[in-house]
PDB file of N, CA and C in Angstrom:
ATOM      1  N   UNK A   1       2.329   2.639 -60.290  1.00  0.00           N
ATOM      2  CA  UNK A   1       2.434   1.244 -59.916  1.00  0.00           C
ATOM      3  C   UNK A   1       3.911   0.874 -59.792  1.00  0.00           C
ATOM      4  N   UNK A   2       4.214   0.189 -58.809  1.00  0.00           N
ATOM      5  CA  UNK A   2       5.244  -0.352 -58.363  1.00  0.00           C
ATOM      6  C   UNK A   2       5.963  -1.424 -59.091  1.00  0.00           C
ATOM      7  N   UNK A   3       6.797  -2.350 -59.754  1.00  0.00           N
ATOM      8  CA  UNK A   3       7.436  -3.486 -60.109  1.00  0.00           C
ATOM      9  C   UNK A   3       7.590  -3.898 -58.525  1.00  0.00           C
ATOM     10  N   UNK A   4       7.253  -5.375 -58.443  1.00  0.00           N
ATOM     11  CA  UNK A   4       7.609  -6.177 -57.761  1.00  0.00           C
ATOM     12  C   UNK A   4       9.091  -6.205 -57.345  1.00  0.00           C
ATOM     13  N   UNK A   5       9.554  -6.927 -56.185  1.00  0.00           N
ATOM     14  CA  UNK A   5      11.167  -6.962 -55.714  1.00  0.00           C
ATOM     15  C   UNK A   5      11.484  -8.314 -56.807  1.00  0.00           C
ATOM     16  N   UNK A   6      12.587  -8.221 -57.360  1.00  0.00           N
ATOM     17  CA  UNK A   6      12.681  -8.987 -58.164  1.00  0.00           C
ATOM     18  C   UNK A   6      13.901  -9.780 -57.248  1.00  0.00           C
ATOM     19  N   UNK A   7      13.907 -10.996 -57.330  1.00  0.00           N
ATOM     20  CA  UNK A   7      14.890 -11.840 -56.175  1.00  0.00           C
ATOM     21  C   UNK A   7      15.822 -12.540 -57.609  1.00  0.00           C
ATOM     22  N   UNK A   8      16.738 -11.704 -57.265  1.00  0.00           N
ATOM     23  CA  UNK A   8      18.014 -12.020 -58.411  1.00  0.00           C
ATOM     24  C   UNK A   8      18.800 -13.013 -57.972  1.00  0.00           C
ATOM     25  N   UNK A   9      18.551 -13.625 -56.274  1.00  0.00           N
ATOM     26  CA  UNK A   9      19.176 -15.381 -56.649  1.00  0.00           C
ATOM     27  C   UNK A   9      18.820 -16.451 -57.350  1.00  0.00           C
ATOM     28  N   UNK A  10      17.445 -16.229 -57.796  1.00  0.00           N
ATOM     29  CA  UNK A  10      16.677 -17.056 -58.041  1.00  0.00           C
ATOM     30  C   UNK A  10      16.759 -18.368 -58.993  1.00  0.00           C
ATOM     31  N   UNK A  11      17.820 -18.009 -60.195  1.00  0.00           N
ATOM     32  CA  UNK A  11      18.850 -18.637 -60.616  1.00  0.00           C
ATOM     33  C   UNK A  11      20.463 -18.282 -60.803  1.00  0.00           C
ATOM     34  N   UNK A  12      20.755 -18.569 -59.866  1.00  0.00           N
ATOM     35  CA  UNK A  12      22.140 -17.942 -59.297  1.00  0.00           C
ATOM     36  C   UNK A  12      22.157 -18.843 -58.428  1.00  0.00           C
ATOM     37  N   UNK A  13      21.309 -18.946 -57.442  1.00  0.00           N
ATOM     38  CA  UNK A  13      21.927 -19.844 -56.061  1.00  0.00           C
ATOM     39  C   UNK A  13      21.251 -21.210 -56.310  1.00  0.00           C
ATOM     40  N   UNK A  14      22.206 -22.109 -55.922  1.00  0.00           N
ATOM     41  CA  UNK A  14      22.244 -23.393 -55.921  1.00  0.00           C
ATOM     42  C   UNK A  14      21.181 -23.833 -55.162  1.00  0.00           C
ATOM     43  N   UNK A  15      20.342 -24.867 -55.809  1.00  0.00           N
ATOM     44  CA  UNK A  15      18.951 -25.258 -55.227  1.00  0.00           C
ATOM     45  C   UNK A  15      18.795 -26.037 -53.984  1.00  0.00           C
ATOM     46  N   UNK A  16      20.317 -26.702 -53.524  1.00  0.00           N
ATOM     47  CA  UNK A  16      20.249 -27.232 -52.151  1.00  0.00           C
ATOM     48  C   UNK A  16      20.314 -26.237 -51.057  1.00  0.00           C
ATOM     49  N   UNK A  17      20.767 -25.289 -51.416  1.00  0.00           N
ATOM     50  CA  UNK A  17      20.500 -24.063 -50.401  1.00  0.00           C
ATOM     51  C   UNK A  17      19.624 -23.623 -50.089  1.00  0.00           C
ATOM     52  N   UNK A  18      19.067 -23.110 -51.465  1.00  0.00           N
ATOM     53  CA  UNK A  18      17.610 -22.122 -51.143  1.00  0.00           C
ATOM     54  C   UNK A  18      16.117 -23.087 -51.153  1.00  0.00           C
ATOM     55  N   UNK A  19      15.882 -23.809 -51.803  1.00  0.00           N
ATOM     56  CA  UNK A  19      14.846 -24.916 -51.256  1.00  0.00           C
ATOM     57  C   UNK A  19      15.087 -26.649 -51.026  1.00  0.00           C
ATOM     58  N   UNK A  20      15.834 -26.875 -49.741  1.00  0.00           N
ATOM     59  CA  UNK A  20      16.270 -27.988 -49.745  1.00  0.00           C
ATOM     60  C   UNK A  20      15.441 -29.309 -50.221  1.00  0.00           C
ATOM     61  N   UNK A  21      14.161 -29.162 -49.445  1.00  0.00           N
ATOM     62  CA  UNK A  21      13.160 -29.843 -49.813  1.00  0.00           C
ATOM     63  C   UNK A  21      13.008 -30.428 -51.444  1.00  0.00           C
ATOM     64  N   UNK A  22      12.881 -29.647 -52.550  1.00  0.00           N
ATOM     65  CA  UNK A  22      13.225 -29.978 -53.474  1.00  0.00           C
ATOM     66  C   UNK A  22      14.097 -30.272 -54.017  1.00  0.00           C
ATOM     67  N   UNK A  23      15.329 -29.975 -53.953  1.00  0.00           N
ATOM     68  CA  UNK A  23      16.933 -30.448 -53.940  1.00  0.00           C
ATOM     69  C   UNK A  23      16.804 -32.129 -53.653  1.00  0.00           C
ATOM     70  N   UNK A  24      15.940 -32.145 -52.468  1.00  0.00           N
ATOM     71  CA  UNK A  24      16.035 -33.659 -51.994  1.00  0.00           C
ATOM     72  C   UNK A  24      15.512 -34.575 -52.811  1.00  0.00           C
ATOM     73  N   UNK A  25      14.371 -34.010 -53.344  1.00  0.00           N
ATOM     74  CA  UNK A  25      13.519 -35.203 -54.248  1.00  0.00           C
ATOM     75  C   UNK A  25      13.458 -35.543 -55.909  1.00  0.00           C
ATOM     76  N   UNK A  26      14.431 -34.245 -55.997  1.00  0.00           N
ATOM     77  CA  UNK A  26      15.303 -34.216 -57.484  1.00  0.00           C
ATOM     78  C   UNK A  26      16.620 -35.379 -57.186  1.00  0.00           C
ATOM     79  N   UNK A  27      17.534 -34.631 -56.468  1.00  0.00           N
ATOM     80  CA  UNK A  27      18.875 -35.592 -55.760  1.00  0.00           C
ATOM     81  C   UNK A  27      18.286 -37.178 -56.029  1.00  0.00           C
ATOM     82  N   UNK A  28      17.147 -37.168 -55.400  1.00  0.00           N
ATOM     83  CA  UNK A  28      17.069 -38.802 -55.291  1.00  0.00           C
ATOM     84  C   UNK A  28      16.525 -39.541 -56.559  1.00  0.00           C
ATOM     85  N   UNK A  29      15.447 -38.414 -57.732  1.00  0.00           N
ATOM     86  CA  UNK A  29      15.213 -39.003 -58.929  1.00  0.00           C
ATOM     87  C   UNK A  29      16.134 -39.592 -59.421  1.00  0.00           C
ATOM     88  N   UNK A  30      17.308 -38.949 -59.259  1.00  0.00           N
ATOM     89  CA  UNK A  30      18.145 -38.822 -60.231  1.00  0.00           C
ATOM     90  C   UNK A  30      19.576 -39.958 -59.677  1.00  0.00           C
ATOM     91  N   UNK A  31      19.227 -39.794 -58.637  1.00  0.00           N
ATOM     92  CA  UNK A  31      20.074 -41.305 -57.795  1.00  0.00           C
ATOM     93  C   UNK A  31      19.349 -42.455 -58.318  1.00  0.00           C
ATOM     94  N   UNK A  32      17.932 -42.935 -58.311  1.00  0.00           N
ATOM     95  CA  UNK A  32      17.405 -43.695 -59.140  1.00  0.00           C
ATOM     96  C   UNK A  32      17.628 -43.938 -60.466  1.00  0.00           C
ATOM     97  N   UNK A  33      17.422 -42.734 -61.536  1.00  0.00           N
ATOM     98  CA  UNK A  33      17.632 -43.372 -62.657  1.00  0.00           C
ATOM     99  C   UNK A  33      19.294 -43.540 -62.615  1.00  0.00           C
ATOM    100  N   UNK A  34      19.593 -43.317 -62.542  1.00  0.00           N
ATOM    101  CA  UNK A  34      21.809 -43.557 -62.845  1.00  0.00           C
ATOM    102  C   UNK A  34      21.486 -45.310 -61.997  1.00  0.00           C
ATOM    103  N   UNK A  35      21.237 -45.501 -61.137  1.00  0.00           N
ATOM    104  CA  UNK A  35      21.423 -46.650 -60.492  1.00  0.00           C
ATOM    105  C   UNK A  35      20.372 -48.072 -60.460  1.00  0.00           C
ATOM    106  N   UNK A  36      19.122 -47.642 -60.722  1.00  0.00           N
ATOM    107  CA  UNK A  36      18.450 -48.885 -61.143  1.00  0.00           C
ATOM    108  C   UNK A  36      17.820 -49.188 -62.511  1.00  0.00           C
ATOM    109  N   UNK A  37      17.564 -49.853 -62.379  1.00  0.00           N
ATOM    110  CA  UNK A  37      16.944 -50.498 -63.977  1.00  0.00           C
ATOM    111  C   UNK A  37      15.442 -50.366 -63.838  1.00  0.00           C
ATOM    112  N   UNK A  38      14.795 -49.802 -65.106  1.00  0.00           N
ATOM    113  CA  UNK A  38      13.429 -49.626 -64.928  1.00  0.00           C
ATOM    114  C   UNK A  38      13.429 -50.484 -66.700  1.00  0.00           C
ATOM    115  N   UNK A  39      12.056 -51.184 -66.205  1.00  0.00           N
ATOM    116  CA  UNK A  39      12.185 -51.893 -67.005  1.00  0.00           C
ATOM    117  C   UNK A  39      10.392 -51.829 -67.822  1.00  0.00           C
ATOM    118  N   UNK A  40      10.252 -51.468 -68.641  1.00  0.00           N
ATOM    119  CA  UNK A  40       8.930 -51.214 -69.424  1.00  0.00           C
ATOM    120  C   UNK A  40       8.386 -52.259 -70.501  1.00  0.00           C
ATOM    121  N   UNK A  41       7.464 -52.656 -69.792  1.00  0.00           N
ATOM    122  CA  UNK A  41       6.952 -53.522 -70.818  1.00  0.00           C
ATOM    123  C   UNK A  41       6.216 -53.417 -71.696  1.00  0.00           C
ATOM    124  N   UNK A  42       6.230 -53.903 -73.070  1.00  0.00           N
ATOM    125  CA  UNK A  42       6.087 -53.811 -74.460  1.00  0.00           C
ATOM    126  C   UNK A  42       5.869 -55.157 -75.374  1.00  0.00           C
ATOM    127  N   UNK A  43       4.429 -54.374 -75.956  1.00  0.00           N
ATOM    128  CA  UNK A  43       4.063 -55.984 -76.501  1.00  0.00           C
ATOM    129  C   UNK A  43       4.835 -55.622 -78.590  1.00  0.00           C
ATOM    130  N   UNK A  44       5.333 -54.410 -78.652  1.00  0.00           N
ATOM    131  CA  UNK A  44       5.486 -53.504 -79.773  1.00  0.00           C
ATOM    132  C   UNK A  44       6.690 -54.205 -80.534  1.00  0.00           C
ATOM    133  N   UNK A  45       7.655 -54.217 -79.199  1.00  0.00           N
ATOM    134  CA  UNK A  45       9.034 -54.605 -79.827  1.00  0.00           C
ATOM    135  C   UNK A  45       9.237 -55.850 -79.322  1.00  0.00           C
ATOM    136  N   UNK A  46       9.512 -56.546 -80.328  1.00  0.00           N
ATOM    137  CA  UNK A  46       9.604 -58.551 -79.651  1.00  0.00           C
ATOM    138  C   UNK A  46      10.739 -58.802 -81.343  1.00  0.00           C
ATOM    139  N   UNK A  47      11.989 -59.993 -80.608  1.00  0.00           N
ATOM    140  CA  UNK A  47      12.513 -60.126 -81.730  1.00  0.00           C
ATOM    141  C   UNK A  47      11.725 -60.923 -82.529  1.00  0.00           C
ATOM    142  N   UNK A  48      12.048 -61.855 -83.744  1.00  0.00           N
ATOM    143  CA  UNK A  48      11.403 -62.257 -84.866  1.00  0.00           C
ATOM    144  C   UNK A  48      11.528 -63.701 -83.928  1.00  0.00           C
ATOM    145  N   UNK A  49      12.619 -64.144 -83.251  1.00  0.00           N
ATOM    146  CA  UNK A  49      12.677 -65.264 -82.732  1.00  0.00           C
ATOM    147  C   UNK A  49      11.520 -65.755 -81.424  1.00  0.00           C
ATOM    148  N   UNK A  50      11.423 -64.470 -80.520  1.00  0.00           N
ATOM    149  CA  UNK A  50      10.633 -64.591 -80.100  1.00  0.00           C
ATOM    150  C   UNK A  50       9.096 -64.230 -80.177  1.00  0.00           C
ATOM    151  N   UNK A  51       9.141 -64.138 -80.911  1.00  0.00           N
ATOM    152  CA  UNK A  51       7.544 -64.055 -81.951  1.00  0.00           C
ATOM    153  C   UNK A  51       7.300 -65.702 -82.554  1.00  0.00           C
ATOM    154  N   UNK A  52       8.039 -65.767 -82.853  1.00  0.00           N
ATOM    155  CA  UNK A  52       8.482 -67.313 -83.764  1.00  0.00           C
ATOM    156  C   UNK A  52       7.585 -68.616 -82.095  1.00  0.00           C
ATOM    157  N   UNK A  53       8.376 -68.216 -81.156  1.00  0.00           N
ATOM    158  CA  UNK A  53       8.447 -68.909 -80.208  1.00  0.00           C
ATOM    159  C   UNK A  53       7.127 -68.693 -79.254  1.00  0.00           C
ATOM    160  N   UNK A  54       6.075 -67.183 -79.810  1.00  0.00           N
ATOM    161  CA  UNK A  54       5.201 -67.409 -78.933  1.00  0.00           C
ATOM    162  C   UNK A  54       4.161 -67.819 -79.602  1.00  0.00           C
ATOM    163  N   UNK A  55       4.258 -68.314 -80.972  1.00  0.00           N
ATOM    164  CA  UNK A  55       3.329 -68.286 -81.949  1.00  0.00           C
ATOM    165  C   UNK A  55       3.187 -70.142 -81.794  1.00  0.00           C
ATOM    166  N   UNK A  56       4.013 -70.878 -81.009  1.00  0.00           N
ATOM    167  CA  UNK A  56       3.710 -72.344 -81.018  1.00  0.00           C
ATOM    168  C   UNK A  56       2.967 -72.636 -80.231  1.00  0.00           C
TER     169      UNK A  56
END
């Protein structure tokens, strides 16, 4: 039995080269989080003041 060709760029070459496609949609995750605000809402964490204030 044979071993497979083992492709020794595989981590070696830079991912905009060898599969641009994915390069692209990483590139842009990641342009998103650095640049917008994501904002998650949570009923968990509330200060004491505003607890105070939804309780009237």
């Amino acid at each position: 039995m044979n071993a497979p060709h083992r492709d020794t760029g595989f981590f070696t070459e830079p991912l905009a080269g060898r599969d641009p496609r994915p390069f692209g949609a990483v590139d842009q995750e990641l342009g998103r989080q650095r640049h917008e605000i994501e904002l998650i809402a949570s009923e968990n964490i509330v200060s004491r003041a505003g607890w105070r204030r939804r309780a009237r």
